[in-house]
N, C-alpha and C. Protein backbone atom coordinates (compact mmCIF):
# COMPACT_ATOMS: atom_id res chain seq x y z
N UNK A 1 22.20 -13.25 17.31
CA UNK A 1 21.89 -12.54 16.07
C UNK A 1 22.95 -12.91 15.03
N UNK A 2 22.71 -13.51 13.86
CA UNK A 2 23.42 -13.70 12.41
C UNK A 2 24.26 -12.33 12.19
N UNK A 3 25.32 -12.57 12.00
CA UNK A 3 26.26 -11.70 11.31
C UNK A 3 25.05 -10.85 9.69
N UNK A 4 25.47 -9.81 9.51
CA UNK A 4 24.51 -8.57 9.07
C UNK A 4 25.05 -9.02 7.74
N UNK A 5 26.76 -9.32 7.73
CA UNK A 5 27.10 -9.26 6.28
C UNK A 5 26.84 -10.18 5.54
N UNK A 6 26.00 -11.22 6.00
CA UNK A 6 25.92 -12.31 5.62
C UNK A 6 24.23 -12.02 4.56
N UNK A 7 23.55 -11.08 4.84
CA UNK A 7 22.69 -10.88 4.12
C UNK A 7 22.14 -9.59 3.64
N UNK A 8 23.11 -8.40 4.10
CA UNK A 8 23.05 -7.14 3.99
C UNK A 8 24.01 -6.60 2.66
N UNK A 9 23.43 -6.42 1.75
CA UNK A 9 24.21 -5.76 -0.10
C UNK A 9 24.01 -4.53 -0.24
N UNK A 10 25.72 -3.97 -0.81
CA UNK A 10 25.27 -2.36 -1.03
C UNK A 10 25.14 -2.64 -2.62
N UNK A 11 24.61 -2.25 -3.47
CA UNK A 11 25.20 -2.26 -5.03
C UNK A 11 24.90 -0.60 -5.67
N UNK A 12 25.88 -0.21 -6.20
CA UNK A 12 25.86 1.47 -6.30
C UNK A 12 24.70 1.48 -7.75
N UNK A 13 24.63 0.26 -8.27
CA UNK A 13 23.54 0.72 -9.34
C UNK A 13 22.11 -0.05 -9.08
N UNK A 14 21.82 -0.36 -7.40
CA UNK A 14 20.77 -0.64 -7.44
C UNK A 14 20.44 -0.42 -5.61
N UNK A 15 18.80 0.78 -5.95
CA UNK A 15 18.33 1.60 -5.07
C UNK A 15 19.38 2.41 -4.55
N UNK A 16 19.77 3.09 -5.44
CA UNK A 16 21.04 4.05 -5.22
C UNK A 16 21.74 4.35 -4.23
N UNK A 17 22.65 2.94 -4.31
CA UNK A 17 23.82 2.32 -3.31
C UNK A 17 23.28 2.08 -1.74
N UNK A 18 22.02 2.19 -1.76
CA UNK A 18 20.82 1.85 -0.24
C UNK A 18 21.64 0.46 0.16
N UNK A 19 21.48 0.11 1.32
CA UNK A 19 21.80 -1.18 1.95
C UNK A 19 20.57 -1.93 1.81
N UNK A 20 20.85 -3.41 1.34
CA UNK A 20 19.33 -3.79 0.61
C UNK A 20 19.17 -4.76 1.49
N UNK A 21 18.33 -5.66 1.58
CA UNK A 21 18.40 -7.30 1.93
C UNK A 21 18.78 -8.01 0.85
N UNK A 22 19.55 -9.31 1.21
CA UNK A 22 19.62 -10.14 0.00
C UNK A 22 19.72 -9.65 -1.47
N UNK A 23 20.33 -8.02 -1.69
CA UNK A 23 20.35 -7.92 -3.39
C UNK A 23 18.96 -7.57 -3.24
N UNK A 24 17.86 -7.46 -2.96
CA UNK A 24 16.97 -7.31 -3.60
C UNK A 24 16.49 -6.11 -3.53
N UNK A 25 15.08 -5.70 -4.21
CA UNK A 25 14.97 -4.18 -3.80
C UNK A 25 14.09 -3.77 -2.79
N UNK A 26 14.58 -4.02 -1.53
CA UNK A 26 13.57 -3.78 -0.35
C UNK A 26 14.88 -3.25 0.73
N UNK A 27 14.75 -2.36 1.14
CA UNK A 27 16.39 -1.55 1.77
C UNK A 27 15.69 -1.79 3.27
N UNK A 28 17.41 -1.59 4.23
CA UNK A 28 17.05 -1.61 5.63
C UNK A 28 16.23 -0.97 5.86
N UNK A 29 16.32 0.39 5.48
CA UNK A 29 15.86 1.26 5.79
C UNK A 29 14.10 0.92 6.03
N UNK A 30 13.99 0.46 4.91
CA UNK A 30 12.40 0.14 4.78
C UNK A 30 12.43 -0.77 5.82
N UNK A 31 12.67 -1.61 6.41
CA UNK A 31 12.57 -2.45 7.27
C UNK A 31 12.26 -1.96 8.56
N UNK A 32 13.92 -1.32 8.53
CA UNK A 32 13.19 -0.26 9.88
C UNK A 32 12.46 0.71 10.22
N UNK A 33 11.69 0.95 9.11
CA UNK A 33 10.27 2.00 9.03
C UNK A 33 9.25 1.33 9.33
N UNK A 34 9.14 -0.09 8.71
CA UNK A 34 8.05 -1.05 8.89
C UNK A 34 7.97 -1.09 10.63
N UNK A 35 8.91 -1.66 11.20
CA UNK A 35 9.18 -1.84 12.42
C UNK A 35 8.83 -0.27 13.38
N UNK A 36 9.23 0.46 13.53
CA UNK A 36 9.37 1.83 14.09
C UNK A 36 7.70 2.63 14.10
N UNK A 37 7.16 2.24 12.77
CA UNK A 37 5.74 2.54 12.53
C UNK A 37 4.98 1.41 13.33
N UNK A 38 5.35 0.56 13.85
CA UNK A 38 4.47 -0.11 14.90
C UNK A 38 4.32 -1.91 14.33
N UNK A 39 4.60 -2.12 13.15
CA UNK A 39 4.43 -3.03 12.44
C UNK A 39 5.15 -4.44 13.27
N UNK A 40 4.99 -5.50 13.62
CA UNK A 40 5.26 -6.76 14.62
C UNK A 40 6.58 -7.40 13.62
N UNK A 41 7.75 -8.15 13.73
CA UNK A 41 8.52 -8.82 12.83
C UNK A 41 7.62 -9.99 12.47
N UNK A 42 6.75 -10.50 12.88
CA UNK A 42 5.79 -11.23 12.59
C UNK A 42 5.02 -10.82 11.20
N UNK A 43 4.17 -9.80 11.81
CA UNK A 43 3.61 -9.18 10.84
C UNK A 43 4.39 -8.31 9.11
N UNK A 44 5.65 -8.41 9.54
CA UNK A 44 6.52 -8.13 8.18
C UNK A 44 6.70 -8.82 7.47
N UNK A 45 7.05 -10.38 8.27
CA UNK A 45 7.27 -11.29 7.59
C UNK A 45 5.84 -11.61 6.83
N UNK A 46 4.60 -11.75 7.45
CA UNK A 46 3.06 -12.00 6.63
C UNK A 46 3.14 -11.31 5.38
N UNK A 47 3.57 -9.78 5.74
CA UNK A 47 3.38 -9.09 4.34
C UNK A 47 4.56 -8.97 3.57
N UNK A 48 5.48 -9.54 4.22
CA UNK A 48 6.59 -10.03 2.53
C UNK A 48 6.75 -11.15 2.75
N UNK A 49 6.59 -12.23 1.87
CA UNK A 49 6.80 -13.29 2.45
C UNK A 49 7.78 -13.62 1.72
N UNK A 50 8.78 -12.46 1.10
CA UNK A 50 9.96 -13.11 0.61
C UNK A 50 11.16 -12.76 1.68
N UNK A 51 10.54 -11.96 2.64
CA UNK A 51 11.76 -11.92 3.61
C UNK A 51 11.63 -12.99 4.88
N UNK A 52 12.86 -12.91 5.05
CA UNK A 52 13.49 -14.27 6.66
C UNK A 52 13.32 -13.00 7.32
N UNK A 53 13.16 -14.47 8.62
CA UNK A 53 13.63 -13.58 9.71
C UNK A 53 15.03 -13.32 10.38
N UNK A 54 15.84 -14.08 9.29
CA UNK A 54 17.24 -13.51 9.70
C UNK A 54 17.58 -12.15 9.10
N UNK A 55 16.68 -11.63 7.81
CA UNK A 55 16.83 -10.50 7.29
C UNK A 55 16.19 -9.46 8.21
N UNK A 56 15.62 -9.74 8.90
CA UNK A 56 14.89 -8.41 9.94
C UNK A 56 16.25 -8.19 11.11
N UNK A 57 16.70 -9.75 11.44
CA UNK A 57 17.95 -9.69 12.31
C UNK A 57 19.03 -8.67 12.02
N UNK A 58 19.43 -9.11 10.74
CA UNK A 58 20.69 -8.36 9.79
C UNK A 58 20.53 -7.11 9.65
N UNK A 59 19.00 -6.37 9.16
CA UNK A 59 18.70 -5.26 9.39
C UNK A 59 19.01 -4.54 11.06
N UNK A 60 18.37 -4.90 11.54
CA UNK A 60 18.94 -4.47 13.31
C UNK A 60 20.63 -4.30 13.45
N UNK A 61 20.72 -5.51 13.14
CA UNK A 61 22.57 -5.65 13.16
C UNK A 61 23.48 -4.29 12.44
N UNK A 62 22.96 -4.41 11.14
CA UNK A 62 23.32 -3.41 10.81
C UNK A 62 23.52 -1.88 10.85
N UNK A 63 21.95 -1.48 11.78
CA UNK A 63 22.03 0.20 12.30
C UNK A 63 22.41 -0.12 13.13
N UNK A 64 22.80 -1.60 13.62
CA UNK A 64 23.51 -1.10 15.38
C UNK A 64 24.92 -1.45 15.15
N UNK A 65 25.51 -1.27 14.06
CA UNK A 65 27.13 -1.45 14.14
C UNK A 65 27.63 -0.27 14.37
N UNK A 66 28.15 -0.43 15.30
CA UNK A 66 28.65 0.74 16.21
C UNK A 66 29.51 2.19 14.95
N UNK A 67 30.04 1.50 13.95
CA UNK A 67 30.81 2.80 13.43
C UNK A 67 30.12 3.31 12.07
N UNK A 68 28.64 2.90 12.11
CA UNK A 68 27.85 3.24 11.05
C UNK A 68 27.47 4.81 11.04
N UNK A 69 27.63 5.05 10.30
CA UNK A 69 27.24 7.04 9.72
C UNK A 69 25.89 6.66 9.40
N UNK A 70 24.84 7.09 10.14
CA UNK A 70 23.19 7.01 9.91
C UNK A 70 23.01 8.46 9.27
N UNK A 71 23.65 9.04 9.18
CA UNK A 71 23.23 10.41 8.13
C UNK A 71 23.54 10.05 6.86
N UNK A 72 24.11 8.85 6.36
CA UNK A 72 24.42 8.76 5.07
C UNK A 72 23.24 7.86 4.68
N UNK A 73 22.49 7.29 5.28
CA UNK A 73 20.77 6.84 4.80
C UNK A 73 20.36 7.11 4.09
């Protein structure tokens, strides 16, 4: 799995300081809703086709860094 920081951005004036992919406006979070709701990394990638699949990686990476505060989501 790709290092998280390599494609994971906080920016405090955009999606209010959310952890995004790539800067853009699509947050982990959403990622891992897509996923959790049943949705395939296959099938995420079909329906965005502006995301990698190292960004679904980075997403994972990221709720699983061990000293992450998931109440601050």
């Amino acid at each position: 799995m790709s290092d998280w920081r390599q494609r994971i951005t906080v920016e405090p004036d955009k999606m209010g300081g959310k952890a995004c992919i790539r800067g853009m406006r699509f947050s982990v979070v959403d990622v891992l809703d897509y996923l959790a709701g049943g949705m395939s990394p296959d099938e995420l990638l079909a329906e965005f086709p502006y995301l990698e699949c190292g960004d679904i990686d980075a997403a994972l990476g990221w709720v699983a860094e061990p000293e992450r505060d998931l109440r601050s989501v």
